[in-house]
N, C-alpha and C. Protein backbone atom coordinates (compact mmCIF):
# COMPACT_ATOMS: atom_id res chain seq x y z
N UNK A 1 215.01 36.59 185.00
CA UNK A 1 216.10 36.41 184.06
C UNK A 1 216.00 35.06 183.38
N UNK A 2 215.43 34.15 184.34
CA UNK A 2 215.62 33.07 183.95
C UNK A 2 214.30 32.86 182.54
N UNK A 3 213.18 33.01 182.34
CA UNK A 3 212.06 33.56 182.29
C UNK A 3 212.78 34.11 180.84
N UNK A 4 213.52 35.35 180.42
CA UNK A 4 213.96 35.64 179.51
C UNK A 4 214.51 35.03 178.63
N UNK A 5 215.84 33.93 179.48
CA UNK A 5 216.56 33.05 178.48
C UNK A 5 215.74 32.47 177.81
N UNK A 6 214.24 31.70 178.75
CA UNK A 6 213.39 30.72 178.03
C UNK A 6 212.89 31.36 176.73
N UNK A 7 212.49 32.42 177.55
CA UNK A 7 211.58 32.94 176.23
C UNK A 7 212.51 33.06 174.88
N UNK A 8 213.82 33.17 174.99
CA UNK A 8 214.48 33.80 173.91
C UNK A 8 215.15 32.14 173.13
N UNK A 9 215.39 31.38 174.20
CA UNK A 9 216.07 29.68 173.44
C UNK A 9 214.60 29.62 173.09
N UNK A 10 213.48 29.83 173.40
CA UNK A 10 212.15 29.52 172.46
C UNK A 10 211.93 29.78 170.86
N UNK A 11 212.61 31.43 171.19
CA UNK A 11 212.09 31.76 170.19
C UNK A 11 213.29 31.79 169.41
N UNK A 12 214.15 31.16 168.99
CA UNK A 12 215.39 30.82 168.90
C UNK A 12 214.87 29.38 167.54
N UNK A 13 214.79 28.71 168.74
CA UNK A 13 213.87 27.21 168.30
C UNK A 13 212.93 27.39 167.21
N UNK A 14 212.13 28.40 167.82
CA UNK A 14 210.86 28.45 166.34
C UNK A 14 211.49 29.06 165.06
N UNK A 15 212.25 29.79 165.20
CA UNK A 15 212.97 30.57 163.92
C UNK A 15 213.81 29.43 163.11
N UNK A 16 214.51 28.59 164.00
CA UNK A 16 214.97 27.84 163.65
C UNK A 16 214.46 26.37 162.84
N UNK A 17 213.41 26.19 163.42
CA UNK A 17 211.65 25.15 162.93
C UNK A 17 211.67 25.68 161.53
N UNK A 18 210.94 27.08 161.77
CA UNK A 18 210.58 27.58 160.31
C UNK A 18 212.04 27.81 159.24
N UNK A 19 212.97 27.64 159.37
CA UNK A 19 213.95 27.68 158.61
C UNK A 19 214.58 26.64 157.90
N UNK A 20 214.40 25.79 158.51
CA UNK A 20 213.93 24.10 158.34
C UNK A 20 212.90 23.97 157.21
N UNK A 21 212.17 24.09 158.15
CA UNK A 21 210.95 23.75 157.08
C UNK A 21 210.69 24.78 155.74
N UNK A 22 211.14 25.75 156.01
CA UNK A 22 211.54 26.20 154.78
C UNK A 22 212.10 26.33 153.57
N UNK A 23 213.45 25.27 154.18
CA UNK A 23 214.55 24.75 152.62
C UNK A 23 213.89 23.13 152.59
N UNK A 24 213.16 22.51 153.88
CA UNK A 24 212.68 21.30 153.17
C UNK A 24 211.60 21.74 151.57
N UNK A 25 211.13 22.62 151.98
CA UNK A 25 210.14 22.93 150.95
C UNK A 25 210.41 23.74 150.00
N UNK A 26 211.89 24.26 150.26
CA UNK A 26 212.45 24.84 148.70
C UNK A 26 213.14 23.63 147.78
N UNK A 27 213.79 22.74 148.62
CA UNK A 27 214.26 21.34 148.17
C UNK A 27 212.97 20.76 147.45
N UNK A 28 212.12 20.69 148.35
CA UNK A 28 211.00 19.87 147.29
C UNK A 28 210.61 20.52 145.84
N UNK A 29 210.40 22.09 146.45
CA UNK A 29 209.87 22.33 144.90
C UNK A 29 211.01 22.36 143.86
N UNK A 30 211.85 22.45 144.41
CA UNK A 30 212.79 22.32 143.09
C UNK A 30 213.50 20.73 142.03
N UNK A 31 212.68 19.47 143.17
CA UNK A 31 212.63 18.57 142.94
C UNK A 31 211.18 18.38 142.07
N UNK A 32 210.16 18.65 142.39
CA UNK A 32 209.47 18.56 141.83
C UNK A 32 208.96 19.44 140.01
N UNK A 33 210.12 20.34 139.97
CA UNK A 33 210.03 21.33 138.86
C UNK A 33 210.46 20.30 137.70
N UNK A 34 210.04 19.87 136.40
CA UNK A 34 210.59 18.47 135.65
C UNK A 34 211.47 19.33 134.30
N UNK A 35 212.76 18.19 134.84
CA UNK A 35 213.79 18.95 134.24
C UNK A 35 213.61 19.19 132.85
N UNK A 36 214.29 20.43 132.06
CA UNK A 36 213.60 20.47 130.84
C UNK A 36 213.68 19.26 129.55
N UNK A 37 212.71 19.05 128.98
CA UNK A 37 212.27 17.79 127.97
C UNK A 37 213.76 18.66 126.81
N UNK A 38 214.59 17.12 126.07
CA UNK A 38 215.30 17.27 125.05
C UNK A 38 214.34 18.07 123.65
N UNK A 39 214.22 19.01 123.09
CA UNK A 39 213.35 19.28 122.49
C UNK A 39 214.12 18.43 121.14
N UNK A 40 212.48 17.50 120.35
CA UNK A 40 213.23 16.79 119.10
C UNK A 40 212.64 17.53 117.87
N UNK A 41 213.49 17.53 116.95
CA UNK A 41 213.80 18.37 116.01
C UNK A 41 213.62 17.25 114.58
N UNK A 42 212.31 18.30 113.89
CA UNK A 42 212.20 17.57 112.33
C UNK A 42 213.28 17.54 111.63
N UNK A 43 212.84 16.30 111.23
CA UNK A 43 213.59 16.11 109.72
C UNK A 43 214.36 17.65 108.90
N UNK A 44 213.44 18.04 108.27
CA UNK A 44 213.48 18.88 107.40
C UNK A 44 213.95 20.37 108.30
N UNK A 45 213.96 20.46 109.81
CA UNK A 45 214.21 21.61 110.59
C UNK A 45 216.09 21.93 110.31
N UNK A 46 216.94 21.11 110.05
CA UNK A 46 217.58 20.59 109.96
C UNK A 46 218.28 21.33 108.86
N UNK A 47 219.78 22.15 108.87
CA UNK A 47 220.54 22.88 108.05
C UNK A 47 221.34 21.33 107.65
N UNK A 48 221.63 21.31 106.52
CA UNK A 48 222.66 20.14 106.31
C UNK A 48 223.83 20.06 107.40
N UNK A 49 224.44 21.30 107.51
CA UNK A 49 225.90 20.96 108.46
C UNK A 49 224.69 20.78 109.63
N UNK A 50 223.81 20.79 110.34
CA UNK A 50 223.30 20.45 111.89
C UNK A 50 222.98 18.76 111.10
N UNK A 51 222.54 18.81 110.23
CA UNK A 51 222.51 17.03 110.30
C UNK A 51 223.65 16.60 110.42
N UNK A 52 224.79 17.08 109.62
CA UNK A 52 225.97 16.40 109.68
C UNK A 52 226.68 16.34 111.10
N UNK A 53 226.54 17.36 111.96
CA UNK A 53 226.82 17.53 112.79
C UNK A 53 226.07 16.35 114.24
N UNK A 54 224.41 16.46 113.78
CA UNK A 54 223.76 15.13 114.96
C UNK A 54 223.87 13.98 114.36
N UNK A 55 224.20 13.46 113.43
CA UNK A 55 224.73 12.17 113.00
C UNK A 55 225.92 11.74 113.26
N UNK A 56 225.51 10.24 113.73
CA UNK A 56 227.01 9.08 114.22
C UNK A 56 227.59 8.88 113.02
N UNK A 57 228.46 8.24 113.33
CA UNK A 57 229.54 7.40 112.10
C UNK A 57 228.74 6.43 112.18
N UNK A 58 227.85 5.26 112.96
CA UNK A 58 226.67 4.26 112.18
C UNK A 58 225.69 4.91 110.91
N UNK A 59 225.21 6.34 111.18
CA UNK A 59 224.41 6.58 110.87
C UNK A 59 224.75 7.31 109.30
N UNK A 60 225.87 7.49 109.21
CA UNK A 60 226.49 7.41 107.88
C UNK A 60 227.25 9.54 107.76
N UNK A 61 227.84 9.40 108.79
CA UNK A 61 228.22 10.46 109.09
C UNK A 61 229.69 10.98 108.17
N UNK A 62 230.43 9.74 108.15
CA UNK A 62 231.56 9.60 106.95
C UNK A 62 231.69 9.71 105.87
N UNK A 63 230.00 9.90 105.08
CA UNK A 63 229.88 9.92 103.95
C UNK A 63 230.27 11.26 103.24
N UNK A 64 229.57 12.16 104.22
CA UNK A 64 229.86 13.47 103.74
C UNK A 64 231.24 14.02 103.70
N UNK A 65 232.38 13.55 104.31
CA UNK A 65 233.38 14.01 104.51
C UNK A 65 234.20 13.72 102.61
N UNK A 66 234.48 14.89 102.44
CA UNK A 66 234.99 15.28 101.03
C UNK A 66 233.65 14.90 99.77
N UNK A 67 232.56 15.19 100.18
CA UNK A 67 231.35 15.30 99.25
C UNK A 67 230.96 16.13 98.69
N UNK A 68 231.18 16.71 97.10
CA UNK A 68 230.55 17.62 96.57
C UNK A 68 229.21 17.65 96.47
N UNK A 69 228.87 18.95 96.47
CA UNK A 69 227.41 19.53 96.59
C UNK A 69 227.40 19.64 94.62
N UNK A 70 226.59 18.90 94.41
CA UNK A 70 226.01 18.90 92.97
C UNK A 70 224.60 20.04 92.87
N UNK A 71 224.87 20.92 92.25
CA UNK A 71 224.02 22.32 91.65
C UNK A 71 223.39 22.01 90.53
N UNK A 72 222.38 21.48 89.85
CA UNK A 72 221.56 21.64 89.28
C UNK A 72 220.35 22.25 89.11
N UNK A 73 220.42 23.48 89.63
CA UNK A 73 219.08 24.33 89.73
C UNK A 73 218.73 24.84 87.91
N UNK A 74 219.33 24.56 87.43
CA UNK A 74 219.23 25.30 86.39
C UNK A 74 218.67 24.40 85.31
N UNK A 75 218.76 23.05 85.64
CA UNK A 75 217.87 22.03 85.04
C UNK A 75 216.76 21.96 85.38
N UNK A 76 216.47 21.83 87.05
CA UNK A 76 214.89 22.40 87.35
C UNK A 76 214.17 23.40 87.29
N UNK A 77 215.26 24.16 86.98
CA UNK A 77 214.14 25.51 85.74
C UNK A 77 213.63 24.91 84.55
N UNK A 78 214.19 24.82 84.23
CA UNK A 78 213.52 24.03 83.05
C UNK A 78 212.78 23.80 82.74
N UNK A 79 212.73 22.59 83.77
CA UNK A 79 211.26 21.73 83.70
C UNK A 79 210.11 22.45 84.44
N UNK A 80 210.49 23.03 85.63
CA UNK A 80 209.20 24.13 86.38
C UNK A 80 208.84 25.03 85.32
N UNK A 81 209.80 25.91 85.15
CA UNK A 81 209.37 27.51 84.49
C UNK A 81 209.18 27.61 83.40
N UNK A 82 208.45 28.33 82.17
CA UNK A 82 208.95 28.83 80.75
C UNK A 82 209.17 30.22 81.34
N UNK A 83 209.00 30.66 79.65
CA UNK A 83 210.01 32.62 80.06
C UNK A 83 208.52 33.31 80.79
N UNK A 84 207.63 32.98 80.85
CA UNK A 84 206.69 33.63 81.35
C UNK A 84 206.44 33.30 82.70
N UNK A 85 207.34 32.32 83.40
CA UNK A 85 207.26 32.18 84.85
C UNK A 85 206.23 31.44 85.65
N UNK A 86 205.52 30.75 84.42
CA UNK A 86 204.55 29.56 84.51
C UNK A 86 204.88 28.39 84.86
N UNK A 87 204.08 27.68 85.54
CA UNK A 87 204.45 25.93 85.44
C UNK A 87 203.82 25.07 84.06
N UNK A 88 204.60 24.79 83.72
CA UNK A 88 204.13 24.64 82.09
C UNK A 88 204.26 22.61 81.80
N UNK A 89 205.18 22.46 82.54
CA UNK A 89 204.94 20.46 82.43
C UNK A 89 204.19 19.92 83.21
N UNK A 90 203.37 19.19 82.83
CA UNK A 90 202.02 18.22 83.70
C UNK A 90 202.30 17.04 83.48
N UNK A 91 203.80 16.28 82.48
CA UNK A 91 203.41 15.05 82.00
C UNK A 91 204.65 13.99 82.64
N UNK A 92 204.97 14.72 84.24
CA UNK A 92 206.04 13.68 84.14
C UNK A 92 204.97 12.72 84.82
N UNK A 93 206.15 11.53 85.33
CA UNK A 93 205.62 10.04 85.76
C UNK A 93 205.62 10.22 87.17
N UNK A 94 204.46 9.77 87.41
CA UNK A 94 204.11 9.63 89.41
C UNK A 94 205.11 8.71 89.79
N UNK A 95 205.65 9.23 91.53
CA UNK A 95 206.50 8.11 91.93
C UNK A 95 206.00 8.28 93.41
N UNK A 96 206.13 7.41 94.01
CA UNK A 96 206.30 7.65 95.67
C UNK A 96 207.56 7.78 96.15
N UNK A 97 207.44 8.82 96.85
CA UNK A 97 209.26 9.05 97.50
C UNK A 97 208.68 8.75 98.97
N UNK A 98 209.85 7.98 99.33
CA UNK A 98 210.38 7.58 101.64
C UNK A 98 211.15 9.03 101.40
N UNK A 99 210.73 10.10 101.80
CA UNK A 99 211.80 11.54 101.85
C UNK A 99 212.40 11.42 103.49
N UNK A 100 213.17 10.52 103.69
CA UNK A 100 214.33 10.17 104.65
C UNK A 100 215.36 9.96 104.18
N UNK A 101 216.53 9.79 105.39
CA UNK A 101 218.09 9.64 105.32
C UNK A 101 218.26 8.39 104.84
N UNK A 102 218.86 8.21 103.27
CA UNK A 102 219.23 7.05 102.95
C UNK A 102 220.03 6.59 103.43
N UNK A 103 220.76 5.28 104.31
CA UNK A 103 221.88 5.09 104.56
C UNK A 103 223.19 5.11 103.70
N UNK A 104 224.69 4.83 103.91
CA UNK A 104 225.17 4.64 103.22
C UNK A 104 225.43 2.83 103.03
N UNK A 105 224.87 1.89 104.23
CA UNK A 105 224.59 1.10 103.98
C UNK A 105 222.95 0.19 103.45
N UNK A 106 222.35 1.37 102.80
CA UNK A 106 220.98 0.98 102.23
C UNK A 106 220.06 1.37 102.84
N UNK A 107 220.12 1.27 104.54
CA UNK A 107 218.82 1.30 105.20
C UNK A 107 218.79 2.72 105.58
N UNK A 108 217.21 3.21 105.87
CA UNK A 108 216.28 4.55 105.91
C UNK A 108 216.54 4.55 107.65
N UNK A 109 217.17 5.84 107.51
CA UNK A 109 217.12 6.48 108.91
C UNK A 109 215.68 7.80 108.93
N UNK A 110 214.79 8.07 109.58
CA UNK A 110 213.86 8.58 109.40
C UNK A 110 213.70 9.93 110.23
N UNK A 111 215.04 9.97 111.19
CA UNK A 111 215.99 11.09 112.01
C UNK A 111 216.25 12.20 110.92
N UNK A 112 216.39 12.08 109.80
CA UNK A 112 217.10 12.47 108.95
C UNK A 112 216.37 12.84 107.48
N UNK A 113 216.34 14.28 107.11
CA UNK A 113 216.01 14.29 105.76
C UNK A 113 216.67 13.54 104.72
N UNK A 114 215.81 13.53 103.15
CA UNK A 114 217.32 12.95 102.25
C UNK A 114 215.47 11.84 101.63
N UNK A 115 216.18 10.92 100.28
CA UNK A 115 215.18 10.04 100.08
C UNK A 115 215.89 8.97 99.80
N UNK A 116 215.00 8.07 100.22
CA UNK A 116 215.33 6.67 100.61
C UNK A 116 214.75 5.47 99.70
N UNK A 117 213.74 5.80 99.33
CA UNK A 117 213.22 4.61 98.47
C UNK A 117 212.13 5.45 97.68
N UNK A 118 212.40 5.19 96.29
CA UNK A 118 211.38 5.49 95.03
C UNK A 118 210.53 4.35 94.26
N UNK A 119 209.54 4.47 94.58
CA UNK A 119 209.10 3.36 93.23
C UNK A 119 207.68 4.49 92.38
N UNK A 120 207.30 3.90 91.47
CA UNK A 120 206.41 4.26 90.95
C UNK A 120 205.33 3.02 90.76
N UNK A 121 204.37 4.17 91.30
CA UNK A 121 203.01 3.17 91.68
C UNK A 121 202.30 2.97 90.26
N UNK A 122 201.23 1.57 90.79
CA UNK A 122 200.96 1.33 89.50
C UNK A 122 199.86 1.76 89.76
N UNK A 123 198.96 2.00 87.88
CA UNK A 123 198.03 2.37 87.69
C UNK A 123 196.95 2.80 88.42
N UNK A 124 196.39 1.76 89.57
CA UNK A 124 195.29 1.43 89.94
C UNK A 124 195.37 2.12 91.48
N UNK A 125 196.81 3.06 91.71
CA UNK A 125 196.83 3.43 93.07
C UNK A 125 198.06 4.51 92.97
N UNK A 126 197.72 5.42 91.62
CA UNK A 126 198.33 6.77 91.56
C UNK A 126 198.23 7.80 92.61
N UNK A 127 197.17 7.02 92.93
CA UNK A 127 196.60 8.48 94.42
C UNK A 127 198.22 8.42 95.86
N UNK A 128 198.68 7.54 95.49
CA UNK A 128 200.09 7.08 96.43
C UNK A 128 200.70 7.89 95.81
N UNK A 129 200.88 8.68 95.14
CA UNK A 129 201.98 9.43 94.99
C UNK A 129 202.56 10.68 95.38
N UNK A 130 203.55 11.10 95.21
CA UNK A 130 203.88 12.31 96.24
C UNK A 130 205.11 13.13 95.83
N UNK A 131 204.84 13.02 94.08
CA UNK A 131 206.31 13.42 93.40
C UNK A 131 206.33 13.34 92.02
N UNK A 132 206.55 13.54 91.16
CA UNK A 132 206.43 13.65 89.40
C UNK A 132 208.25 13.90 89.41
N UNK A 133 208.10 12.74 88.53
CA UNK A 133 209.70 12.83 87.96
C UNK A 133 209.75 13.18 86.19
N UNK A 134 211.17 13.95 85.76
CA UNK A 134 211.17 14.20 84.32
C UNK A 134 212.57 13.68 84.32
N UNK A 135 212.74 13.58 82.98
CA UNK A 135 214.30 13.49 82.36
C UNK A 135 214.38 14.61 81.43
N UNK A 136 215.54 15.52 82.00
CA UNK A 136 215.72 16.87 81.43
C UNK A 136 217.46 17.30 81.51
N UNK A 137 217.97 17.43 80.12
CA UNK A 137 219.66 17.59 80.40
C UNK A 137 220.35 17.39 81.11
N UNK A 138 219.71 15.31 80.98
CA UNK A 138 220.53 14.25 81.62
C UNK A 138 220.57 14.09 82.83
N UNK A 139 219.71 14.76 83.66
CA UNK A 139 219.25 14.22 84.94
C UNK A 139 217.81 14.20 85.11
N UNK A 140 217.87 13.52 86.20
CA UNK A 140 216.21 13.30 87.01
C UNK A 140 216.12 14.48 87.54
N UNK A 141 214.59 14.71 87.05
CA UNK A 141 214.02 16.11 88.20
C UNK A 141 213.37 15.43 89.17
N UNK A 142 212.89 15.58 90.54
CA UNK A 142 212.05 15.12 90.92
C UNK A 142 211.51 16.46 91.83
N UNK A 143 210.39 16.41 91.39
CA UNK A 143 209.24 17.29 91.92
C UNK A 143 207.92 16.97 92.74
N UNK A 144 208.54 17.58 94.32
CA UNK A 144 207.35 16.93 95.20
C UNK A 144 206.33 17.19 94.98
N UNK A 145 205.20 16.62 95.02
CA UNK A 145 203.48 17.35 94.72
C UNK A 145 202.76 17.33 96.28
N UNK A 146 203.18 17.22 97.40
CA UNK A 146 203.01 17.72 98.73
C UNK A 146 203.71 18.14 99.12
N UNK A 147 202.99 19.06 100.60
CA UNK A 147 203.82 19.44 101.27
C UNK A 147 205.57 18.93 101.78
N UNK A 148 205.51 17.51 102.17
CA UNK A 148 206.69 16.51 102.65
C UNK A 148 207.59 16.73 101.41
N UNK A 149 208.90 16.85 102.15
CA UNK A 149 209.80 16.49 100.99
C UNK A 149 211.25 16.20 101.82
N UNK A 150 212.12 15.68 101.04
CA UNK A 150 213.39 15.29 101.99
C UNK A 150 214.33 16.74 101.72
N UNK A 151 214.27 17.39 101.42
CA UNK A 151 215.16 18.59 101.46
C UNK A 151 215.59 19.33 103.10
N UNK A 152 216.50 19.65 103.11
CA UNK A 152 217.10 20.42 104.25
C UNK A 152 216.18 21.48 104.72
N UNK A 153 216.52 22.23 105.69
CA UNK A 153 216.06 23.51 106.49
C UNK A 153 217.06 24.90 105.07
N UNK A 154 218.13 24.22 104.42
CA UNK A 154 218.30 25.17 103.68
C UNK A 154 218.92 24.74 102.59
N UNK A 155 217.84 23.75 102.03
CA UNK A 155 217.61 23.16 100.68
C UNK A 155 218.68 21.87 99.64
N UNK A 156 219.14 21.14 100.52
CA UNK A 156 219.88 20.11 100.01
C UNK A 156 219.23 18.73 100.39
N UNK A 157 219.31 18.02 99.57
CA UNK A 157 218.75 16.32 99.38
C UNK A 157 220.05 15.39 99.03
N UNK A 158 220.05 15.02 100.23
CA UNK A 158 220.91 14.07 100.39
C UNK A 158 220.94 12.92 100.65
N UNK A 159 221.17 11.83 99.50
CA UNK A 159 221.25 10.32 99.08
C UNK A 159 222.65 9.88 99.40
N UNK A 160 222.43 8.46 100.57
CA UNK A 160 224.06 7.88 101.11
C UNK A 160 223.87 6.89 100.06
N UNK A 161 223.46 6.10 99.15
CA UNK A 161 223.74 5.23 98.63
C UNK A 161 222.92 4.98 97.38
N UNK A 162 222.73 4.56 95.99
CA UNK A 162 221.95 4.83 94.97
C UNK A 162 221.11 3.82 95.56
N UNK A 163 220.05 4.59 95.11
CA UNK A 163 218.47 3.67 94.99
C UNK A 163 218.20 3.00 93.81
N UNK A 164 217.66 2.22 93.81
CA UNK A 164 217.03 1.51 92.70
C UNK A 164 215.29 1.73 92.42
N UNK A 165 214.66 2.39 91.30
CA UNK A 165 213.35 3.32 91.59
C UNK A 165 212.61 1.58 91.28
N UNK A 166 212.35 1.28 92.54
CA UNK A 166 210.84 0.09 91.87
C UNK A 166 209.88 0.41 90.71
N UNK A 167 209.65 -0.98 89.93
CA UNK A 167 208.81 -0.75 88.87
C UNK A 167 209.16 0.43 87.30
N UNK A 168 210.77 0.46 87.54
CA UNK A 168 211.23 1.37 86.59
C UNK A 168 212.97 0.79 86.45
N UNK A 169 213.43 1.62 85.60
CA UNK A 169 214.83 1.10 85.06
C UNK A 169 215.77 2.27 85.50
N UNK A 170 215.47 2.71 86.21
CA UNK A 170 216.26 4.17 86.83
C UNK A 170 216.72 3.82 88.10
N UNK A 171 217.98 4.14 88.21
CA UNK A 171 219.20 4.37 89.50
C UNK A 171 219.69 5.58 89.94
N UNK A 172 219.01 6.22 90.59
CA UNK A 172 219.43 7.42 91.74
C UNK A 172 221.10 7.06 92.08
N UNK A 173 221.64 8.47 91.39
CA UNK A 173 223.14 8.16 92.57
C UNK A 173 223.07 9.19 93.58
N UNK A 174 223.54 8.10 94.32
CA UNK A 174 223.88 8.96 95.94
C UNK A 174 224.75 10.23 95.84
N UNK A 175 225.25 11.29 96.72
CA UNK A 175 225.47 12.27 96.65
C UNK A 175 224.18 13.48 97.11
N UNK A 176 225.60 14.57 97.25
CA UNK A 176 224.29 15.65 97.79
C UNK A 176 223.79 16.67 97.33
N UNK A 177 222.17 17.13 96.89
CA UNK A 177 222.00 17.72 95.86
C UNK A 177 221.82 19.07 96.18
N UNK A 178 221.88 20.05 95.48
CA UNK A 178 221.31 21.53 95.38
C UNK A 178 219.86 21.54 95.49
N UNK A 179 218.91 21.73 95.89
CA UNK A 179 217.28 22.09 95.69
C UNK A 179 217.37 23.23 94.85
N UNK A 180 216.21 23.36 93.93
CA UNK A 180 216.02 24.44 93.49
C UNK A 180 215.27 25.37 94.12
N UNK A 181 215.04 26.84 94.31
CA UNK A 181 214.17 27.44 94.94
C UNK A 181 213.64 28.61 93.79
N UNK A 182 212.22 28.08 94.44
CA UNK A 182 211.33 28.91 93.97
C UNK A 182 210.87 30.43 94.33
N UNK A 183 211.32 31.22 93.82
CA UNK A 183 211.24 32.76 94.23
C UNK A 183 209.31 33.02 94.94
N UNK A 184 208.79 32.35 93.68
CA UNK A 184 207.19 32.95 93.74
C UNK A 184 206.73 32.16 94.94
N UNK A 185 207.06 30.84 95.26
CA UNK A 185 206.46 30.20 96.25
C UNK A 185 207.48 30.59 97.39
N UNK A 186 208.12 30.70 97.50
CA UNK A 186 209.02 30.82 98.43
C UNK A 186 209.56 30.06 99.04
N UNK A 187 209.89 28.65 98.61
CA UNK A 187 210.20 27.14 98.99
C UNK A 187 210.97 26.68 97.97
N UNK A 188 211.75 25.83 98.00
CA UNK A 188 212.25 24.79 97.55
C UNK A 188 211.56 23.99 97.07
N UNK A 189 211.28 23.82 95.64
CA UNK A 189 210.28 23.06 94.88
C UNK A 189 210.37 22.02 94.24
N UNK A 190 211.87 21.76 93.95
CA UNK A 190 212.16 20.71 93.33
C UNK A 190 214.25 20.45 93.43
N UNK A 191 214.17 19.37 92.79
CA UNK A 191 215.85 18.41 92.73
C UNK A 191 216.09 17.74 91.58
N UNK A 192 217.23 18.14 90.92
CA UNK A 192 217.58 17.45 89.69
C UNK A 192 219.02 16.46 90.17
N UNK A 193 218.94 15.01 90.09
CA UNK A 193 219.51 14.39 90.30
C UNK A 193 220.63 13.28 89.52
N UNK A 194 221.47 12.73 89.92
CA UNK A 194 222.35 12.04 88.49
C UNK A 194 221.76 10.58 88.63
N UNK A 195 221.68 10.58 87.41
CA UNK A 195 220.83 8.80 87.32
C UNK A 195 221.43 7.86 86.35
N UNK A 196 221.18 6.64 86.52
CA UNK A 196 221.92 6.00 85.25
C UNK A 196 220.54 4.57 85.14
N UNK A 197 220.62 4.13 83.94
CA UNK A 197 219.47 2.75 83.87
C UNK A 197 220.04 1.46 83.89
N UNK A 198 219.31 0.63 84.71
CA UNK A 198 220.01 -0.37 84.81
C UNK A 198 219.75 -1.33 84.27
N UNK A 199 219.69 -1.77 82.67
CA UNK A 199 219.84 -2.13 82.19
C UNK A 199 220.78 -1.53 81.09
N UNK A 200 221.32 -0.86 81.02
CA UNK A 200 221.87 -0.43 79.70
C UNK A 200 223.36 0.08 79.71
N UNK A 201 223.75 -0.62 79.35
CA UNK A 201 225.55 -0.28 79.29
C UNK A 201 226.92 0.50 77.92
């Protein structure tokens, strides 16, 4: 009898060992599994209300509150299309666009679609460019010539504060724009924007 108990507080013990050692090693692996990574999200991935939405009040989150959406698609027809559905202008002026979140206090958040700084390059280093601008029924077009562009996940360009275009007499006003979209490409091809020169009153 006695002989029995042993055998049975034995085997009692070992069940008990391996049961142990069993959640030590479910504990581990589940310590060792790495918790999931924040996944970060482009610029341009980005619906306007989700930017508005992951942006602080530093980051110029206040701006948008009571901001009309300015529609000018119908000026960047214009300049893209004739009636035959061609691209028919080759002669605007090269510029380099920062296609980031302008602040509303000046500075480029890069979290953020939107453009931030324009200049137009000189002569000797046109190959910098990444955009052809026109003046067409009183606004700026600006038309990216790469892939990059500051437009939304569903087509708005949004400026917190006017730019000043280096090497030119043109002032971007801030506000948020309509993109135009292109049926044939299937993208958003261009932005007609409100501008004023600064020199001229």
């Amino acid at each position: 009898m006695n002989k029995f108990k042993i055998a049975m507080g034995a085997t009692a013990l070992i069940v008990a060992a391996v049961a142990i050692v069993a959640c030590n090693k479910e504990k581990i692996a589940q310590q060792e599994v790495p918790a999931p990574q924040q996944q970060i999200v482009a610029p341009n991935d980005y619906t306007l209300a989700e930017m508005i939405e992951a942006m602080s009040w530093e980051e110029g989150k206040a701006f948008f509150e009571n901001q009309p959406i300015k529609d000018y698609s119908a000026v960047c027809e214009q300049v893209v299309k004739n009636d035959c559905g061609i691209t028919v202008k080759t002669e605007g002026l090269p510029y380099v666009v920062l296609w980031v979140w302008r602040m509303p206090n000046g500075g480029c958040n890069s979290n953020y679609s939107g453009s931030c700084i324009i200049f137009r390059p000189k002569e000797d280093s046109l190959s910098e460019a990444n955009a052809l601008g026109y003046f067409e029924g009183g606004k700026f077009v600006i038309i990216p010539t790469v892939e990059e562009n500051g437009f939304t996940a569903d087509g708005y360009l949004a400026i917190g504060s006017p730019i000043e275009i280096e090497e030119d007499s043109v002032v971007i006003q801030e506000g948020i724009y309509a993109a135009y979209f292109d049926e044939e490409t299937g993208k958003y091809s261009a932005v007609a924007v409100d501008y004023y020169m600064k020199n001229c009153f």
